[in-house]
C-alpha atoms as a PDB file:
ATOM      1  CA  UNK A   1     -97.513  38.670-109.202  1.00  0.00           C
ATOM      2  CA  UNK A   2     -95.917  41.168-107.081  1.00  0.00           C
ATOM      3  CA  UNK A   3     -94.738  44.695-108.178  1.00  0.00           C
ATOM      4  CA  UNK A   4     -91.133  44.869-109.178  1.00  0.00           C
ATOM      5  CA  UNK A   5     -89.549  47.232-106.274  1.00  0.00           C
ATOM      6  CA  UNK A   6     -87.794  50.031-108.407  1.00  0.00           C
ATOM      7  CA  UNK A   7     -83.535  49.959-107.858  1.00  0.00           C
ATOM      8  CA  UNK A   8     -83.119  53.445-107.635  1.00  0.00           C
ATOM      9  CA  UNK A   9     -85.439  55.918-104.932  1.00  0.00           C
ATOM     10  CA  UNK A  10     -84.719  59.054-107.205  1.00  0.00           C
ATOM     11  CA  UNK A  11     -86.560  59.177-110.455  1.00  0.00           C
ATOM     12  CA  UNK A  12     -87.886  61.868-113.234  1.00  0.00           C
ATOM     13  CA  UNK A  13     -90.695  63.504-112.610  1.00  0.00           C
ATOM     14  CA  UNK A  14     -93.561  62.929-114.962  1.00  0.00           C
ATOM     15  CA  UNK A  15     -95.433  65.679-115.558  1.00  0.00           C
ATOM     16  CA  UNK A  16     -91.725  67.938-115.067  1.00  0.00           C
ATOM     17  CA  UNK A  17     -92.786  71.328-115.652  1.00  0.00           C
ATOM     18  CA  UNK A  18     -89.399  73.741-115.383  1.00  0.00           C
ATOM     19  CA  UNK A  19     -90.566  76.718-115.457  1.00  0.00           C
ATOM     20  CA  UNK A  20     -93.440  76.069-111.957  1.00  0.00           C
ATOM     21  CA  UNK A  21     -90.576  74.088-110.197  1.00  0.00           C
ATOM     22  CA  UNK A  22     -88.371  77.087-111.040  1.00  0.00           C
ATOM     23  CA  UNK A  23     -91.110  79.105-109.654  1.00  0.00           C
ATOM     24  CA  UNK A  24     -91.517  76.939-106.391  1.00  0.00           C
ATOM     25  CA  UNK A  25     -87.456  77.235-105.303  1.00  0.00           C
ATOM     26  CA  UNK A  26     -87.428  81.170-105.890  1.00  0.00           C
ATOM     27  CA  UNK A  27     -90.662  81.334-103.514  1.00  0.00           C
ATOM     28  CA  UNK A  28     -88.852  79.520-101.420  1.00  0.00           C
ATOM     29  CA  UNK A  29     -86.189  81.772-100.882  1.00  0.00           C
ATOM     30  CA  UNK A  30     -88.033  85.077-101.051  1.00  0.00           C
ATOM     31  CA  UNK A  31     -88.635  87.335 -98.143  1.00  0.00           C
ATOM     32  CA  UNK A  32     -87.151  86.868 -94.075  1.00  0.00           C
ATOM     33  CA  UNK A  33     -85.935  83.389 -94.058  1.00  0.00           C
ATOM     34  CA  UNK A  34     -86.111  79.958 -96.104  1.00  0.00           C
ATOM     35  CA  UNK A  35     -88.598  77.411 -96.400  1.00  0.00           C
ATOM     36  CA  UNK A  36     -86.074  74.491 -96.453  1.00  0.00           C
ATOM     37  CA  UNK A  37     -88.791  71.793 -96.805  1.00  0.00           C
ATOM     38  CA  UNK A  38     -89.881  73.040-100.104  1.00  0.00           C
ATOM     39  CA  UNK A  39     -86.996  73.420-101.595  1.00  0.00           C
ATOM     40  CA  UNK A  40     -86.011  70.141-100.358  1.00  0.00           C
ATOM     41  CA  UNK A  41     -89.550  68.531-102.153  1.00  0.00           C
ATOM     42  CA  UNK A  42     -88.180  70.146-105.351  1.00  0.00           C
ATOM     43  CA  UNK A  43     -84.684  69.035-105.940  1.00  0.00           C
ATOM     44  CA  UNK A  44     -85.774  65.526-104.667  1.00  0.00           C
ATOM     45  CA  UNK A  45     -88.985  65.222-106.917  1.00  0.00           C
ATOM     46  CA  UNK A  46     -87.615  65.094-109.847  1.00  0.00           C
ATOM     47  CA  UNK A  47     -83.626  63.252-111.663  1.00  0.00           C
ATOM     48  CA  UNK A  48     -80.390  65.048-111.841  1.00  0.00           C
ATOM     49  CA  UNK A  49     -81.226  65.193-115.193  1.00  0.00           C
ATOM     50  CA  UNK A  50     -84.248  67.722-114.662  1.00  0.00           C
ATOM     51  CA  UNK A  51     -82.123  69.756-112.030  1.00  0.00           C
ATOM     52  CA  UNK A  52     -79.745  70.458-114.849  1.00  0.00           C
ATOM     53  CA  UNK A  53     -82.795  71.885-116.689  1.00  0.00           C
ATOM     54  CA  UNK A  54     -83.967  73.930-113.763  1.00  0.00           C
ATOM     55  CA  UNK A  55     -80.555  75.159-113.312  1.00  0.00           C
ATOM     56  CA  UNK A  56     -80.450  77.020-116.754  1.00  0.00           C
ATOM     57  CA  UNK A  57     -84.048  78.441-116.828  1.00  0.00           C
ATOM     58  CA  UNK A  58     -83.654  79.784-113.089  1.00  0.00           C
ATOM     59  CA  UNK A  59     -80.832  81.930-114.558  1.00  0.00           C
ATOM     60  CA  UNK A  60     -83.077  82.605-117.794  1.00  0.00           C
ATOM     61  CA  UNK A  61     -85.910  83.651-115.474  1.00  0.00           C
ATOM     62  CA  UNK A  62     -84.373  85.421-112.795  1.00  0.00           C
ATOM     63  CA  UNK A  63     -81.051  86.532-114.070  1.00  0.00           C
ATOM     64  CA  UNK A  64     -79.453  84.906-111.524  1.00  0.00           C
ATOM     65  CA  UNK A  65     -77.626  81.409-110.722  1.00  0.00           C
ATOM     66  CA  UNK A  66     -79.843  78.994-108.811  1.00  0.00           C
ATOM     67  CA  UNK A  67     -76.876  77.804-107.411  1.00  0.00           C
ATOM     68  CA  UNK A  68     -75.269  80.745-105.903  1.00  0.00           C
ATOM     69  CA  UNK A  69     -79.352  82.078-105.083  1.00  0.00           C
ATOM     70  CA  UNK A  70     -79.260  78.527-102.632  1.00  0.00           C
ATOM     71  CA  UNK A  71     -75.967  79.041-101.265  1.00  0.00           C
ATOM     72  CA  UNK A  72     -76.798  82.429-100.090  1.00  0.00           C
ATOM     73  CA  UNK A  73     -79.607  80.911 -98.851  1.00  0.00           C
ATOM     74  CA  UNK A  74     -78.545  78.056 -96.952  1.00  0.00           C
ATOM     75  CA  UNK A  75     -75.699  77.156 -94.514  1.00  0.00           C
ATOM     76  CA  UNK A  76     -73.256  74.276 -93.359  1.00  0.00           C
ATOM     77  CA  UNK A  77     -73.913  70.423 -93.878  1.00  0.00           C
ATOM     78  CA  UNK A  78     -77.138  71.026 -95.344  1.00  0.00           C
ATOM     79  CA  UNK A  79     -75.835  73.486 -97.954  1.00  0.00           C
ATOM     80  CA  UNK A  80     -72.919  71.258 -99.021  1.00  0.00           C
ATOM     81  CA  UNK A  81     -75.604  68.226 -99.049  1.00  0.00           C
ATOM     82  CA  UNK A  82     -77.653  70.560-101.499  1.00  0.00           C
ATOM     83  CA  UNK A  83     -74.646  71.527-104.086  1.00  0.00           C
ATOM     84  CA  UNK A  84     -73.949  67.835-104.504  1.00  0.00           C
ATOM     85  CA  UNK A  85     -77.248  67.418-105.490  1.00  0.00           C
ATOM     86  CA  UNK A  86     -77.252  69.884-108.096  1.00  0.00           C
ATOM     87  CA  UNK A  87     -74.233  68.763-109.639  1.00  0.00           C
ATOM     88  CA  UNK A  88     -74.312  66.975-112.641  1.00  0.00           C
ATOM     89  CA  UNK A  89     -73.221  63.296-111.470  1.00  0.00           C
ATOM     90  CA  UNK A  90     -70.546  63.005-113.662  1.00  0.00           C
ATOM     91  CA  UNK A  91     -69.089  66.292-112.360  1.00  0.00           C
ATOM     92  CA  UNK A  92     -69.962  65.510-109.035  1.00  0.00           C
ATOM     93  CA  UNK A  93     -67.496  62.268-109.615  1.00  0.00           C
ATOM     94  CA  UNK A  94     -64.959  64.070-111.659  1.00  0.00           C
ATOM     95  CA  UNK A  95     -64.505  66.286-108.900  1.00  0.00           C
ATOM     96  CA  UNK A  96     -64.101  63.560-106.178  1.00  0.00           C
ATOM     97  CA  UNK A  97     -61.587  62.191-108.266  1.00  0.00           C
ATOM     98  CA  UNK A  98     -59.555  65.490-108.719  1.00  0.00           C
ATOM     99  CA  UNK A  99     -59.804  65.914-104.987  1.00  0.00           C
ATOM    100  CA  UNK A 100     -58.653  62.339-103.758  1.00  0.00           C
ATOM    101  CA  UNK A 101     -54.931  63.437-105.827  1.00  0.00           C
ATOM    102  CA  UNK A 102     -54.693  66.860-105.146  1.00  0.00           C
ATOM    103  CA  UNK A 103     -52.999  68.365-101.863  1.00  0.00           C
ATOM    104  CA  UNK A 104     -51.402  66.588 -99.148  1.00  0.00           C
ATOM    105  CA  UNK A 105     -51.506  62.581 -99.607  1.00  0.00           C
ATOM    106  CA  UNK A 106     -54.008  60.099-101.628  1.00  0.00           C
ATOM    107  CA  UNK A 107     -57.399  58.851-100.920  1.00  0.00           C
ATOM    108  CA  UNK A 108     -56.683  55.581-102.438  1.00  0.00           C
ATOM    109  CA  UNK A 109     -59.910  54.376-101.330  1.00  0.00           C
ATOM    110  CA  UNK A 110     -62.043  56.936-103.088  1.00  0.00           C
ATOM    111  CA  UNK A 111     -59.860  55.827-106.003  1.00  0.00           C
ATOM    112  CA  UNK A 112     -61.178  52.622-105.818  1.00  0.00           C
ATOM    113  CA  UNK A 113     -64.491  53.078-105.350  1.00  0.00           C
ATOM    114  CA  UNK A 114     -65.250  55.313-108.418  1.00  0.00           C
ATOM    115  CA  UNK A 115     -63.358  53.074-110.722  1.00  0.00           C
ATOM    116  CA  UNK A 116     -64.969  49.271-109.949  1.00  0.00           C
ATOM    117  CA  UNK A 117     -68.582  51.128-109.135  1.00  0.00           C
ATOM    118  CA  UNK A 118     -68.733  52.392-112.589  1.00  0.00           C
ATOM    119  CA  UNK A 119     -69.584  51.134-115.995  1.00  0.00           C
ATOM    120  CA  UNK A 120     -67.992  52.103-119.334  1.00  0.00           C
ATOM    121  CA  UNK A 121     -70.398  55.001-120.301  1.00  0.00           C
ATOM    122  CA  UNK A 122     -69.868  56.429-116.761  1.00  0.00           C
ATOM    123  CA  UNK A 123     -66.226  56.511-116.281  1.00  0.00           C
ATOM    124  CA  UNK A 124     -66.477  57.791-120.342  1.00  0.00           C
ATOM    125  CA  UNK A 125     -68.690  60.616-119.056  1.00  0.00           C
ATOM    126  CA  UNK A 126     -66.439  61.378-116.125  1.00  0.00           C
ATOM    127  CA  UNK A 127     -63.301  61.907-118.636  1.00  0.00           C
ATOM    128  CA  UNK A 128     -65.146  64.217-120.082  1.00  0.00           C
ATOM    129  CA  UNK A 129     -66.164  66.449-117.465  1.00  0.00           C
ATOM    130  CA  UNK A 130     -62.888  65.886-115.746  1.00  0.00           C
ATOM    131  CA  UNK A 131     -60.801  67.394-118.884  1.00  0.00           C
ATOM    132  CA  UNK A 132     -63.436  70.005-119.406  1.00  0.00           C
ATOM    133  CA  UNK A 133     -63.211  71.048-115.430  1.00  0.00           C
ATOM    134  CA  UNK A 134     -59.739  71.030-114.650  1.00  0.00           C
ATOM    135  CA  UNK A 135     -58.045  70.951-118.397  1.00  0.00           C
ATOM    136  CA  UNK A 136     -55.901  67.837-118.109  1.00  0.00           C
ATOM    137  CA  UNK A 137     -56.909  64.158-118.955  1.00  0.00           C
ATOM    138  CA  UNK A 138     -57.952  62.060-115.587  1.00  0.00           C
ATOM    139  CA  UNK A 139     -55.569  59.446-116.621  1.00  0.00           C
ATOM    140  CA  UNK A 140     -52.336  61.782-116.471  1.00  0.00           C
ATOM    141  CA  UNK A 141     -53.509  63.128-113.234  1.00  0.00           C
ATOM    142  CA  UNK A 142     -54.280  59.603-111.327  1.00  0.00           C
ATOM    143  CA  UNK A 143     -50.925  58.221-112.945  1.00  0.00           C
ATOM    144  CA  UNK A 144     -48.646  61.041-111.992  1.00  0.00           C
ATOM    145  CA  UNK A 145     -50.137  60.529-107.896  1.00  0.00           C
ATOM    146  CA  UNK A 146     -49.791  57.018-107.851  1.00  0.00           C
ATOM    147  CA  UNK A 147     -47.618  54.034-108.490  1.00  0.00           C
ATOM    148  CA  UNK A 148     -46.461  50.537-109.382  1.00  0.00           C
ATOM    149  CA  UNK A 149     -49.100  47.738-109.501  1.00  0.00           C
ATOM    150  CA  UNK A 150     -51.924  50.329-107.804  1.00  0.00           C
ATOM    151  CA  UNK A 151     -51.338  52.836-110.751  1.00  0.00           C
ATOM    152  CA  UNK A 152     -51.727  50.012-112.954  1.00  0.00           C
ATOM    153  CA  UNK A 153     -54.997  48.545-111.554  1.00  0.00           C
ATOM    154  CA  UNK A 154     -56.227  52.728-112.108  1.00  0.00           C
ATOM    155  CA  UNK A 155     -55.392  52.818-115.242  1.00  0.00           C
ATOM    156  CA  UNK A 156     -56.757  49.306-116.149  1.00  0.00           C
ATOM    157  CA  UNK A 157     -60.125  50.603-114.479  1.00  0.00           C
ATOM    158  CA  UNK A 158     -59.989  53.986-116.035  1.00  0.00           C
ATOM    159  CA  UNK A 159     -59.803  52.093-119.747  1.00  0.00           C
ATOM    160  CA  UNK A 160     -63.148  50.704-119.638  1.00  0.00           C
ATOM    161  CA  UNK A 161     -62.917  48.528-121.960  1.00  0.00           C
ATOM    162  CA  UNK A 162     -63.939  44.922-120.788  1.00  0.00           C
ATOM    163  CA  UNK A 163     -63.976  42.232-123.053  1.00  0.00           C
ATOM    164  CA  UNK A 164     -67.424  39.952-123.664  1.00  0.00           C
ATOM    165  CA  UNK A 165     -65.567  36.304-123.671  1.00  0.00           C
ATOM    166  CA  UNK A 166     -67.413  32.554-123.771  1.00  0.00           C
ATOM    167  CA  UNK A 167     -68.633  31.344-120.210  1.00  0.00           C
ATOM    168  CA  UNK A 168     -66.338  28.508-120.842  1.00  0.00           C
ATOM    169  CA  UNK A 169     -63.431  31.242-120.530  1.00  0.00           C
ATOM    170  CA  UNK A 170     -63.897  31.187-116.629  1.00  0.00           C
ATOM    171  CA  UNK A 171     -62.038  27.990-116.083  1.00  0.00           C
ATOM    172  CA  UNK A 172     -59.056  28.865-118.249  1.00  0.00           C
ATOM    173  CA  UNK A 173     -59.357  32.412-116.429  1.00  0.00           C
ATOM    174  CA  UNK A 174     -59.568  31.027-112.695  1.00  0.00           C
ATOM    175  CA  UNK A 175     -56.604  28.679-113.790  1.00  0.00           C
ATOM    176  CA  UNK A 176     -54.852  31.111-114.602  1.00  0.00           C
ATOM    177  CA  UNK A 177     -54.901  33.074-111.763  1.00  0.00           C
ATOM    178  CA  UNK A 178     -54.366  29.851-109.755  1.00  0.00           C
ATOM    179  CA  UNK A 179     -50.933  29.437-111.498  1.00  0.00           C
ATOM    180  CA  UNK A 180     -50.299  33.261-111.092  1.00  0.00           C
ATOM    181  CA  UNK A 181     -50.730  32.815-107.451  1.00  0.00           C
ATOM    182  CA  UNK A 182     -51.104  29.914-104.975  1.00  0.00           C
ATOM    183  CA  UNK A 183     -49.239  27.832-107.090  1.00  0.00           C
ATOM    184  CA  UNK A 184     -46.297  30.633-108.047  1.00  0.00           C
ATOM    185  CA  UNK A 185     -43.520  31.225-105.654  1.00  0.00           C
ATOM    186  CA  UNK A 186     -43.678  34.958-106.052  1.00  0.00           C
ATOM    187  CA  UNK A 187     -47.187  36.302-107.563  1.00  0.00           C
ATOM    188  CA  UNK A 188     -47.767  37.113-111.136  1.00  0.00           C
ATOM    189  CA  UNK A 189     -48.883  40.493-110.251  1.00  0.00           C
ATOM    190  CA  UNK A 190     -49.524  40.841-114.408  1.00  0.00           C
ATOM    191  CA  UNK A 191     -51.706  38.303-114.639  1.00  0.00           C
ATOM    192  CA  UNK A 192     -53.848  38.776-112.055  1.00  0.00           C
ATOM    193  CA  UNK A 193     -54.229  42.577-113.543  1.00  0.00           C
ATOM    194  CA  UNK A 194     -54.969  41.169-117.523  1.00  0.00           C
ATOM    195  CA  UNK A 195     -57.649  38.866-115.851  1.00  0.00           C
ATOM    196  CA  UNK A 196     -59.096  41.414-113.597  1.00  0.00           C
ATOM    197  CA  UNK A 197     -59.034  44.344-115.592  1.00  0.00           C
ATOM    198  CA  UNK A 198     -60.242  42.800-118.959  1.00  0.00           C
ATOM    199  CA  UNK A 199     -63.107  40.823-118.430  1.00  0.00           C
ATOM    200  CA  UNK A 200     -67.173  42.055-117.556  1.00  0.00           C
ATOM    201  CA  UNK A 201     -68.259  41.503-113.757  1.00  0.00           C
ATOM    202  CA  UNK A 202     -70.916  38.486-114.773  1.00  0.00           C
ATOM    203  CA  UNK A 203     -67.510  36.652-116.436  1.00  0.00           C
ATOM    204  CA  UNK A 204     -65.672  37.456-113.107  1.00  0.00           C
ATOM    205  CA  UNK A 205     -68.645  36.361-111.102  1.00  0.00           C
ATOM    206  CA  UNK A 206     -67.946  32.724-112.622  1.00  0.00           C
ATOM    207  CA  UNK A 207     -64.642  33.053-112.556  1.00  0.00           C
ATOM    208  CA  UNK A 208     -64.278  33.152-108.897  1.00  0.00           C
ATOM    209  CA  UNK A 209     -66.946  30.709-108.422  1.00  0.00           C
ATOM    210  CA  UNK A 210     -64.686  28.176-110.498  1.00  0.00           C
ATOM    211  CA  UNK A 211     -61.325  29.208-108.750  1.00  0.00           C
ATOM    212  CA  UNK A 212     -62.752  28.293-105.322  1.00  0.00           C
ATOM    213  CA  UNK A 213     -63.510  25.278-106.913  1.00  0.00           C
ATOM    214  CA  UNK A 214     -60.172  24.472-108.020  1.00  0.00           C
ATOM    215  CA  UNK A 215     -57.699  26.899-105.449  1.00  0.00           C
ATOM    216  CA  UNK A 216     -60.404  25.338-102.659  1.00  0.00           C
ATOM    217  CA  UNK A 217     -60.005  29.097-101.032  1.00  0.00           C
ATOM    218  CA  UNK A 218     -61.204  32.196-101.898  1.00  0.00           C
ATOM    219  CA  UNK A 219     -60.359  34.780-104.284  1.00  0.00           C
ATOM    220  CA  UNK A 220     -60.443  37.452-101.437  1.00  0.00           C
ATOM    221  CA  UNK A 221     -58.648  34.963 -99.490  1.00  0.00           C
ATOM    222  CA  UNK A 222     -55.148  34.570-102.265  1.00  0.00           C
ATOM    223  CA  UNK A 223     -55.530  38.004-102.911  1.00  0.00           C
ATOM    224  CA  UNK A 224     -54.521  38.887 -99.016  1.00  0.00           C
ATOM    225  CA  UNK A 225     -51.864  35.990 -98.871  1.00  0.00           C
ATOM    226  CA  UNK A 226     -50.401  37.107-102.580  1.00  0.00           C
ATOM    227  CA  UNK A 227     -50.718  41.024-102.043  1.00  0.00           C
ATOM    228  CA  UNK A 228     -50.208  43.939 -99.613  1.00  0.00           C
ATOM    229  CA  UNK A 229     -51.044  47.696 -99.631  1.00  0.00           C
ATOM    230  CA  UNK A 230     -52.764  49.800-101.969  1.00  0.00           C
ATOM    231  CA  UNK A 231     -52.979  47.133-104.653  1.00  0.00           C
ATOM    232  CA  UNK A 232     -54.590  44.693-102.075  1.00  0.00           C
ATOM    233  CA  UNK A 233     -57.065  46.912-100.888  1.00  0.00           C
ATOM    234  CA  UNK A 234     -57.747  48.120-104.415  1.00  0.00           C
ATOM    235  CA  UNK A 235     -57.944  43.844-105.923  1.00  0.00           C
ATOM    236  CA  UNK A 236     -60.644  43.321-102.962  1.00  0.00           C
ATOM    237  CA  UNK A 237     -62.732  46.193-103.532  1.00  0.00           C
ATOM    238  CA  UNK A 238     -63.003  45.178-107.268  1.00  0.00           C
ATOM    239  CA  UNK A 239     -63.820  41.768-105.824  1.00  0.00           C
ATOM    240  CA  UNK A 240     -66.684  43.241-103.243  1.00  0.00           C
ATOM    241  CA  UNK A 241     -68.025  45.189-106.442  1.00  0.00           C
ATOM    242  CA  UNK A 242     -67.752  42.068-108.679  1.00  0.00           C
ATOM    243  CA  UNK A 243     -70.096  39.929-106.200  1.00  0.00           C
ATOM    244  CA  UNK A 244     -71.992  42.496-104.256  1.00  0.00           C
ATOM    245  CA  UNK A 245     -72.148  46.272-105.271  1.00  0.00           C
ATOM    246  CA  UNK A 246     -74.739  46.530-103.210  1.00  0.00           C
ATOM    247  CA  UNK A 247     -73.167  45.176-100.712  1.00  0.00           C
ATOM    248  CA  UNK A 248     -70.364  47.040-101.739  1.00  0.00           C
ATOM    249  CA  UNK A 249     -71.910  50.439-100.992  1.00  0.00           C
ATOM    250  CA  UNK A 250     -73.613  49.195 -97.867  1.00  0.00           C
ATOM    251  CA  UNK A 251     -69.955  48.675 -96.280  1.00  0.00           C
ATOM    252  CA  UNK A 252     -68.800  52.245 -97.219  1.00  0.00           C
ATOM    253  CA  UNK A 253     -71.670  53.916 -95.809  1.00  0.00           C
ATOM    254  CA  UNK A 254     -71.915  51.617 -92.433  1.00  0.00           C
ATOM    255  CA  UNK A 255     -68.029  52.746 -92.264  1.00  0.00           C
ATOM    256  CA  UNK A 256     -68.804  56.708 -93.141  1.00  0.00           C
ATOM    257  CA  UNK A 257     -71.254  56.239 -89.778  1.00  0.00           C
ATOM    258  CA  UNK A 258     -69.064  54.221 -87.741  1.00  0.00           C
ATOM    259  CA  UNK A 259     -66.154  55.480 -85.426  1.00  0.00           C
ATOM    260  CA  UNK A 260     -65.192  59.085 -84.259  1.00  0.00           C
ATOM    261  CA  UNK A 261     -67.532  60.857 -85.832  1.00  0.00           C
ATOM    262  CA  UNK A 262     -69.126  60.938 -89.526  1.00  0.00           C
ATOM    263  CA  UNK A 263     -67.624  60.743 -92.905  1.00  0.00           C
ATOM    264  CA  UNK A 264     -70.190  63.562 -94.070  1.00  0.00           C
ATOM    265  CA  UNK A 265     -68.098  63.933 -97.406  1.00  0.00           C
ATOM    266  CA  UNK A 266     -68.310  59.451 -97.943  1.00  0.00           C
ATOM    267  CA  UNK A 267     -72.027  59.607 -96.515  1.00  0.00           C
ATOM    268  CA  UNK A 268     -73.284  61.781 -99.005  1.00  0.00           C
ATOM    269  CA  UNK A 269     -70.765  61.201-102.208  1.00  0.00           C
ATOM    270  CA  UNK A 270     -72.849  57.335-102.038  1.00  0.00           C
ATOM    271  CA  UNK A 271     -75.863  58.851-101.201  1.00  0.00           C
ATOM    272  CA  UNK A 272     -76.417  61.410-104.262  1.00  0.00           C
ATOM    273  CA  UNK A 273     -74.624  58.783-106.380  1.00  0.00           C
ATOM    274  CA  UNK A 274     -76.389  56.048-105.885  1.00  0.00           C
ATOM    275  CA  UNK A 275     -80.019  57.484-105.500  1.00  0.00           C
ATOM    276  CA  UNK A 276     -80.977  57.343-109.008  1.00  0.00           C
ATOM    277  CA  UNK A 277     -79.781  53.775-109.740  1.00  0.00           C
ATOM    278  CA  UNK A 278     -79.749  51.275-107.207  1.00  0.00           C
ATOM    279  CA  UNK A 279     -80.263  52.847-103.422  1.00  0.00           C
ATOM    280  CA  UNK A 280     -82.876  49.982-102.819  1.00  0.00           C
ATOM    281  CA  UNK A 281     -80.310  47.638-103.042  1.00  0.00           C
ATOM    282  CA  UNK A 282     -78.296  49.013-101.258  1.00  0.00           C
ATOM    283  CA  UNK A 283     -80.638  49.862 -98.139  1.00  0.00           C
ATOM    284  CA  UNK A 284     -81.652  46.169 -98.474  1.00  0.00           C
ATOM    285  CA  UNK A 285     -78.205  44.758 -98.182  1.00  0.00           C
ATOM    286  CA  UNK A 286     -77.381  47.539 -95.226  1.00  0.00           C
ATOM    287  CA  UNK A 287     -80.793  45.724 -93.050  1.00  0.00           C
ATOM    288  CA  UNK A 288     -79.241  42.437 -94.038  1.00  0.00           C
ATOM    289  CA  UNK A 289     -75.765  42.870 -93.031  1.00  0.00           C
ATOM    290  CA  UNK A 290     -76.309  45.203 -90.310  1.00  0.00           C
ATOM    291  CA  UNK A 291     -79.182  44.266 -88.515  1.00  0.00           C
ATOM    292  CA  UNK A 292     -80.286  48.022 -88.990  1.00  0.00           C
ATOM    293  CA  UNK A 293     -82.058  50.165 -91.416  1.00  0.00           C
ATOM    294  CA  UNK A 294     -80.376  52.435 -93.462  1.00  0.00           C
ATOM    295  CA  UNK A 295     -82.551  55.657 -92.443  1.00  0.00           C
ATOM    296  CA  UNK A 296     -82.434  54.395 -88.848  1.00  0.00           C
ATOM    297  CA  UNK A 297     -78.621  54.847 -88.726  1.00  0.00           C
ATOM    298  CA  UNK A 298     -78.576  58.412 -90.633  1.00  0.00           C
ATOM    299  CA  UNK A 299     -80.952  59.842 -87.956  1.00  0.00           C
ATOM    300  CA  UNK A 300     -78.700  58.658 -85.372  1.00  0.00           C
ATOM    301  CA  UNK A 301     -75.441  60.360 -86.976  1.00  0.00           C
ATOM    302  CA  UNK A 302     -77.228  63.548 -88.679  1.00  0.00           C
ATOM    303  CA  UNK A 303     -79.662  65.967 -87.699  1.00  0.00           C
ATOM    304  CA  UNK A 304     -82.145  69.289 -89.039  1.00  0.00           C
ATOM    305  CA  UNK A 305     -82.530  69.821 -92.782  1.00  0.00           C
ATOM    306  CA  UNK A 306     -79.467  67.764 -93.986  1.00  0.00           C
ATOM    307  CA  UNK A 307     -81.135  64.734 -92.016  1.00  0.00           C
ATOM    308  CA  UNK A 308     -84.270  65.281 -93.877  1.00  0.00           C
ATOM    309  CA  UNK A 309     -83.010  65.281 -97.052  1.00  0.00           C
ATOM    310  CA  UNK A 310     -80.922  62.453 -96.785  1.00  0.00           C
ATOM    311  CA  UNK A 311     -83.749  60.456 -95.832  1.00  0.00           C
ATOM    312  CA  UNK A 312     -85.258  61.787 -99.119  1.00  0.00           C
ATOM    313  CA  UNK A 313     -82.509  60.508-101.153  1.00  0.00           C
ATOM    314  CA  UNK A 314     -82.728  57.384-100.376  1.00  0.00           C
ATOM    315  CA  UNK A 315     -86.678  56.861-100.451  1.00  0.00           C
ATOM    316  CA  UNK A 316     -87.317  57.661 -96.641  1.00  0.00           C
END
């Protein structure tokens, strides 16, 4: 029997000994210039979770934070690649969010993609950190830049409360949103959010299995006929993430490469976000849909030490 390939290419470390790794990043950036490649075999050899650790006993050690010791350190892409590393994801996320509201317009799309990527203990855990970091809820924030059915959808997300309902369910469910649509002059817009918003992503797998069945089109395809704007870009991308979140991330990062130059902010937000849970997929599904590998598009659109440690995150 073959060996399971793991999801993630990011994992603990073992035989994690703080204090030595602590040890490794301040030799690292002693004396006339940096040795980038070992710092960049220390904050990839070991989870988040352990760079939180090494965070608080490089300040215990050398009375100074290893975060502001790297910064002066390091420079440009390659520095910005490194903080994101460092934060804790659910900060890291929090922060995304709190910049796709603030200043001048809204990245809908970033929206999106944190809230039907993430399961109920994550978007819990970014709450958290985002009334701890900026001391208002998430919720008030996202509501008070947005509007109508899109705010809605947000908020549905943002609940995370999904209900566990019989398989049998999926008919009723697909019927539903048959009558709320195709079969509706003017859409149900309220039923298509109570369906979407309430039940798991294996129900809504079967779900739109059954309403192709019975609509004989696709989900994606009513959704475009029924919708426009914001709330029909936000409906597919909880669709994509329903049936492929691999795939799902695959698309984001083909379009952070793709164009007039890169998306370095998209590029690495899935990058660091994903490394620790499923960047396998995803690099599969990238080959697969793109004909090309994952690592072999990043060293076409990056370069030097950011390049590098890219192709560390995602098992390179």
């Amino acid at each position: 029997m073959a060996a399971k390939v793991p999801r993630g290419t990011i994992f603990p470390n073992p035989t994690f000994d703080v204090e030595a790794e602590c040890m490794k990043l301040k030799k690292a950036m002693k004396g006339m210039g940096t040795d980038e490649k070992a710092i960049i075999q220390v904050l990839t050899g070991c989870s988040n979770e352990q760079r939180q650790a090494m965070k608080q006993h490089y300040k215990t050690m050398y009375g100074k934070e290893l975060t502001s010791h790297l910064k002066s350190e390091l420079g440009g892409n390659f520095e910005d690649l490194v903080m994101a590393i460092m934060e804790p994801t659910a900060d890291f996320y929090a922060k995304a969010v709190n910049s796709a509201i603030k200043g001048i317009g809204t990245k809908e799309e970033l929206l999106v993609e944190v809230f039907v990527a993430l399961n109920v203990f994550q978007l819990k855990a970014i709450k958290e950190s985002y009334k701890r970091l900026f001391k208002k809820e998430m919720e008030d924030d996202v509501k008070s830049d947005t509007s109508g059915e899109f705010e809605k959808f947000l908020v549905g997300c943002m609940t995370g409360t999904r209900q566990e309902v019989a398989p049998q369910q999926a008919r009723q469910d697909a019927e539903a949103l048959k009558k709320a649509g195709i079969k509706k002059f003017g859409t149900d817009e309220a039923e298509f959010l109570r369906i979407l918003n309430s039940r798991t992503y294996p129900h809504l797998k079967l779900v739109f299995a059954d309403y192709e069945q019975i609509a004989k089109e696709s989900i994606e395809k009513s959704i475009k006929s029924e919708f426009s704007g914001d709330i029909e870009m936000a409906l597919l991308g909880l669709v994509a993430a329903v049936k492929d979140l691999p795939g799902f991330f695959a698309e984001k990062l083909y379009k952070s490469m793709k164009g007039m130059g890169t998306n370095d902010t998209a590029l690495q937000r899935v990058i660091v976000c994903r490394a620790e849970f499923d960047m396998n997929d995803i690099k599969h599904r990238y080959q697969q849909m793109y004909g090309k590998s994952l690592a072999h598009e990043i060293k076409g659109e990056t370069h030097g030490d950011r390049e590098k440690l890219l192709l560390r995150l995602i098992g390179e």
